[in-house]
C-alpha atoms as a PDB file:
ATOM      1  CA  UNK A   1      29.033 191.434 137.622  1.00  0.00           C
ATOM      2  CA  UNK A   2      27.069 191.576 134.141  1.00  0.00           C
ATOM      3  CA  UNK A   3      22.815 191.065 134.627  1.00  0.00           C
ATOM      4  CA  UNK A   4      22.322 187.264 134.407  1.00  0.00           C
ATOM      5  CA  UNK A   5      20.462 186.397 130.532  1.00  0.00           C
ATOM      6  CA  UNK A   6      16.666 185.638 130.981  1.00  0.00           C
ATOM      7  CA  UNK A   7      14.717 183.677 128.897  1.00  0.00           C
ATOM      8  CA  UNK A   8      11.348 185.281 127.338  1.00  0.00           C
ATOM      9  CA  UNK A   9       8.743 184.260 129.585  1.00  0.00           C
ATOM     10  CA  UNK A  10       5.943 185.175 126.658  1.00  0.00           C
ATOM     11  CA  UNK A  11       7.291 182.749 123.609  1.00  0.00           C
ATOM     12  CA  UNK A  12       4.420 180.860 122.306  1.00  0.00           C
ATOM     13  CA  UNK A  13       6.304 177.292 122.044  1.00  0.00           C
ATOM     14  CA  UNK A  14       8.104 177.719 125.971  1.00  0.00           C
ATOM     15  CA  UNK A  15       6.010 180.443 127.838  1.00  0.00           C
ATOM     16  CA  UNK A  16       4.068 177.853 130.083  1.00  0.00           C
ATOM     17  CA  UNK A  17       7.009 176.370 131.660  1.00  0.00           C
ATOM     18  CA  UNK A  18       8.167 179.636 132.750  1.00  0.00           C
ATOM     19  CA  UNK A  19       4.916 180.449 134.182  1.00  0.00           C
ATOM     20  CA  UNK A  20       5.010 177.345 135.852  1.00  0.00           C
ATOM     21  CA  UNK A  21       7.722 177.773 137.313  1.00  0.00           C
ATOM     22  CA  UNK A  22       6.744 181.669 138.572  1.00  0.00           C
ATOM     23  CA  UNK A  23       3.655 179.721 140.224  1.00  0.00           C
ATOM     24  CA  UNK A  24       6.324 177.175 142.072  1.00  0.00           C
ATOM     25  CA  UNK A  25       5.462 174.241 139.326  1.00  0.00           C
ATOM     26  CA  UNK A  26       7.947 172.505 137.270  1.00  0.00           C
ATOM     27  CA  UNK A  27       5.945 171.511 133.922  1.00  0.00           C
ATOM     28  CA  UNK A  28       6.479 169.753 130.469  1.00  0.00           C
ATOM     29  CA  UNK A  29       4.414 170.023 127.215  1.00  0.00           C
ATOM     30  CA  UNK A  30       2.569 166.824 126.501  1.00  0.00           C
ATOM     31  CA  UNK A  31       0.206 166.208 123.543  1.00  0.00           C
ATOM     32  CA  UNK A  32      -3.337 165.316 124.849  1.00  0.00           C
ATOM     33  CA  UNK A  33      -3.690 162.932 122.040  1.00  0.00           C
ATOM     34  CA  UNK A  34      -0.484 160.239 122.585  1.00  0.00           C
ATOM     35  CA  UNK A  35       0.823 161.586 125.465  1.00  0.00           C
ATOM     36  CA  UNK A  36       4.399 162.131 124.075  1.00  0.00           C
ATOM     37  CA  UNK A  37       6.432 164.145 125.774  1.00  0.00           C
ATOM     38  CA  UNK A  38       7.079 167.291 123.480  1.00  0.00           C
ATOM     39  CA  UNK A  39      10.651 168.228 124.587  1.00  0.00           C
ATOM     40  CA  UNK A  40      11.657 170.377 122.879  1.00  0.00           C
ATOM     41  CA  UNK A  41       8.766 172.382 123.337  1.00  0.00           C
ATOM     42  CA  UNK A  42       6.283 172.522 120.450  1.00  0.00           C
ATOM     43  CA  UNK A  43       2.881 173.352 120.537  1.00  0.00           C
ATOM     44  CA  UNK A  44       2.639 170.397 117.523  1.00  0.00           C
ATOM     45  CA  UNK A  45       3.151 166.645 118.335  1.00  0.00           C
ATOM     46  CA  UNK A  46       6.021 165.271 115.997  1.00  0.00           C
ATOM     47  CA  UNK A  47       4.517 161.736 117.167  1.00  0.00           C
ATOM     48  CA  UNK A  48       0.822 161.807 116.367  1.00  0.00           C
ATOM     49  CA  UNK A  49       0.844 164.597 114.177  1.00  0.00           C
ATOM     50  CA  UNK A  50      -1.925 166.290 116.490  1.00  0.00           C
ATOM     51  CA  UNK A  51      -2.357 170.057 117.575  1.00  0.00           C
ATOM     52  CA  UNK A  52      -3.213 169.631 121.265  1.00  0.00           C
ATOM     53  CA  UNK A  53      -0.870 170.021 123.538  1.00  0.00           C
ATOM     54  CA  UNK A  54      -0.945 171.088 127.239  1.00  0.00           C
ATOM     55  CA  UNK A  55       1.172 172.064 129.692  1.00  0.00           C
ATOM     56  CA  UNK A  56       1.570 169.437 132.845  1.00  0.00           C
ATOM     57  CA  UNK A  57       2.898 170.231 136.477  1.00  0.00           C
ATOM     58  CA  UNK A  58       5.783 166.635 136.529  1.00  0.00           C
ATOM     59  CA  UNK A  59       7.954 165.939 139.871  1.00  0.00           C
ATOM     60  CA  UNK A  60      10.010 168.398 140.517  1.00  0.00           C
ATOM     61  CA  UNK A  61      13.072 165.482 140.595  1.00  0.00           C
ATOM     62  CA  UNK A  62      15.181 163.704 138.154  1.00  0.00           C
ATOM     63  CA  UNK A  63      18.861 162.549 138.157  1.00  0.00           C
ATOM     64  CA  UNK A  64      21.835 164.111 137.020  1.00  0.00           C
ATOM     65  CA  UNK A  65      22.818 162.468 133.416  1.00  0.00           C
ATOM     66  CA  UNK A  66      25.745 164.481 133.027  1.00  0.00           C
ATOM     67  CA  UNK A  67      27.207 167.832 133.841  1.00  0.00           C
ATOM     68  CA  UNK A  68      30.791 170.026 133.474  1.00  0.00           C
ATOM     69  CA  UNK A  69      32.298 172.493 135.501  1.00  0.00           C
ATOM     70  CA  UNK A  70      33.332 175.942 133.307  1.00  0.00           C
ATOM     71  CA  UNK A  71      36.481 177.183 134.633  1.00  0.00           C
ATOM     72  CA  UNK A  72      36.131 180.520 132.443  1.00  0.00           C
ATOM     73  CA  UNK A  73      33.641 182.963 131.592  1.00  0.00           C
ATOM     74  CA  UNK A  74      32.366 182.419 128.748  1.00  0.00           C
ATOM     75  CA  UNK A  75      29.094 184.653 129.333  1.00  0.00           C
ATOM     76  CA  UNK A  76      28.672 187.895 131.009  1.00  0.00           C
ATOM     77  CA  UNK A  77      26.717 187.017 134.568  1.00  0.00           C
ATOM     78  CA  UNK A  78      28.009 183.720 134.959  1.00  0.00           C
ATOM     79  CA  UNK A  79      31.049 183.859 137.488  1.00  0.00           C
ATOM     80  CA  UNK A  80      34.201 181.012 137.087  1.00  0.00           C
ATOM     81  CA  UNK A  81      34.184 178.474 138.228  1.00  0.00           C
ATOM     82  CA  UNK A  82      30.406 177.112 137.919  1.00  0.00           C
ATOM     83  CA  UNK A  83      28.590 173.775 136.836  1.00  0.00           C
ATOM     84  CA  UNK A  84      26.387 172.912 134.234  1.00  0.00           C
ATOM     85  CA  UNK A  85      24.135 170.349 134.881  1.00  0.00           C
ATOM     86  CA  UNK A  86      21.917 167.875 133.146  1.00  0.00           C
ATOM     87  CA  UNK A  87      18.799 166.361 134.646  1.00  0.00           C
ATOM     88  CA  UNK A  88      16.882 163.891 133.562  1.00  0.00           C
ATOM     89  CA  UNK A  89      13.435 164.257 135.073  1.00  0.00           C
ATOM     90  CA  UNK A  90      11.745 160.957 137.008  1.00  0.00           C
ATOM     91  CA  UNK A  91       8.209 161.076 136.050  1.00  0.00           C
ATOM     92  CA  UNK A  92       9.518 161.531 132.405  1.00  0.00           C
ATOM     93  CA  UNK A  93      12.682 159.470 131.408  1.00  0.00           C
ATOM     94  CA  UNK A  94      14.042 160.647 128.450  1.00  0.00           C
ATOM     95  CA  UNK A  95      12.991 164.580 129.223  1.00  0.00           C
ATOM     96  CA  UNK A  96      15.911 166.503 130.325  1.00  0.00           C
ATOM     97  CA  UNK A  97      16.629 169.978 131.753  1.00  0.00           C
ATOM     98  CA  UNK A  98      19.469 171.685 132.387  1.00  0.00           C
ATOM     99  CA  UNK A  99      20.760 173.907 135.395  1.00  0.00           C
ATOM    100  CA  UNK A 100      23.203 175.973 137.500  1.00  0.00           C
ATOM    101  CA  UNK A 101      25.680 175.322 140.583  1.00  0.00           C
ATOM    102  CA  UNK A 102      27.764 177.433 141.674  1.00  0.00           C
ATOM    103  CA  UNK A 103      31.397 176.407 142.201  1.00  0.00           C
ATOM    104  CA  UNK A 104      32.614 172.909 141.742  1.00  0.00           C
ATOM    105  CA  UNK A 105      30.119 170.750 143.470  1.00  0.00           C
ATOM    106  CA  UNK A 106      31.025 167.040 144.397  1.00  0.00           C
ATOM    107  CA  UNK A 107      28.424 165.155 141.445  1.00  0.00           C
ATOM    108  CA  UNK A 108      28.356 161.296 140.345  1.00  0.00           C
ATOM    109  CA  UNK A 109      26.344 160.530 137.491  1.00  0.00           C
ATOM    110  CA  UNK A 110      22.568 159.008 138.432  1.00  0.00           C
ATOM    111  CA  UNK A 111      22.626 160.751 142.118  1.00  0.00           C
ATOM    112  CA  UNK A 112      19.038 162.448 143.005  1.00  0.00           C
ATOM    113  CA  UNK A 113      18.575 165.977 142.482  1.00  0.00           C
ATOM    114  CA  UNK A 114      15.274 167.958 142.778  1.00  0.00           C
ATOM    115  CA  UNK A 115      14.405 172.016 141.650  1.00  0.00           C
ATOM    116  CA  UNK A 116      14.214 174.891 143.276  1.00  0.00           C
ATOM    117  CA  UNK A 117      12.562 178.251 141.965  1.00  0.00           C
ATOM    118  CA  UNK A 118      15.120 181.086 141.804  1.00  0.00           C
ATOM    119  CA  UNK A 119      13.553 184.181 141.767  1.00  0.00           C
ATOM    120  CA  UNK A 120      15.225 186.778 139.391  1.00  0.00           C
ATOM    121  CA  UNK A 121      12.566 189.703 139.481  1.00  0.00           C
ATOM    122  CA  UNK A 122       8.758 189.715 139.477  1.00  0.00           C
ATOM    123  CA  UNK A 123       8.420 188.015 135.532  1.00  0.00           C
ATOM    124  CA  UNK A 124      11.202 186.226 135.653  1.00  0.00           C
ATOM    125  CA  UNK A 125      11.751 182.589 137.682  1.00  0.00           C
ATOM    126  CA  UNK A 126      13.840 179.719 136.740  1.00  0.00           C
ATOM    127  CA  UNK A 127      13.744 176.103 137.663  1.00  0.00           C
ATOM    128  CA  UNK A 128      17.234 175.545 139.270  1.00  0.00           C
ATOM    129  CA  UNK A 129      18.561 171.970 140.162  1.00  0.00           C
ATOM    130  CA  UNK A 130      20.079 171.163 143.173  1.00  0.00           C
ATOM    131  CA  UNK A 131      21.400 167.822 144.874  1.00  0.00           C
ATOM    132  CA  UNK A 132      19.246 165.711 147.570  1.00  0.00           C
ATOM    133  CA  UNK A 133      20.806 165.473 150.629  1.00  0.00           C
ATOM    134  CA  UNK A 134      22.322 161.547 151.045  1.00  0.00           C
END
């Protein structure tokens, strides 16, 4: 099996969500001024036009808005058959990330899902979703 793609964990705009996640934190980029939700992450507000923005620790839960199951492989690392999913996070509606599964789980849209912290090496750790337990 191919080396699973990494993001860079240094990139000015994303580089506090992945060491957020490293620390065990799932975190968004908010501006300081309005409070919008900057998703994608900039370090300028499109809403207020301001320049400070932070980086915020949210609930590590959402819901699943959508997902698909790939039954090919389309990238090297990334085994057939596996699911894409599509969360979008509690404490801010509207924000969604995406994750891995494995295989062809069972998945209705709006059930509960939380993160998990997949460690790939000692830069590199990725907020994973995964179903709550009914």
């Amino acid at each position: 099996m191919a080396e699973r793609a990494v993001p860079n964990t240094i990139d000015h705009d994303t580089g506090g969500h992945w060491q957020a996640a490293k620390n065990g934190e799932l975190a968004i980029r908010a501006c300081t001024n309005c409070d919008l939700v900057l998703h994608l992450p900039k370090a300028y507000c499109h809403g207020c036009g301001g320049w400070d923005t932070e980086w915020k620790a949210v609930s590590p839960t959402g819901t699943l808005w959508s997902y698909t199951v790939t039954e090919r492989e389309l990238r090297p690392g990334f085994e057939p058959p596996y699911t894409v999913v599509v969360i979008d996070l509690n404490e801010a509606p509207g924000t969604r990330l995406i994750g891995y599964l494995a295989g062809r789980p069972d998945l209705e849209i709006g059930m509960a899902f939380r993160v998990r912290f997949d460690k790939v090496d000692d830069e590199v750790t990725l907020p994973q979703w995964e179903p709550v337990p009914a």
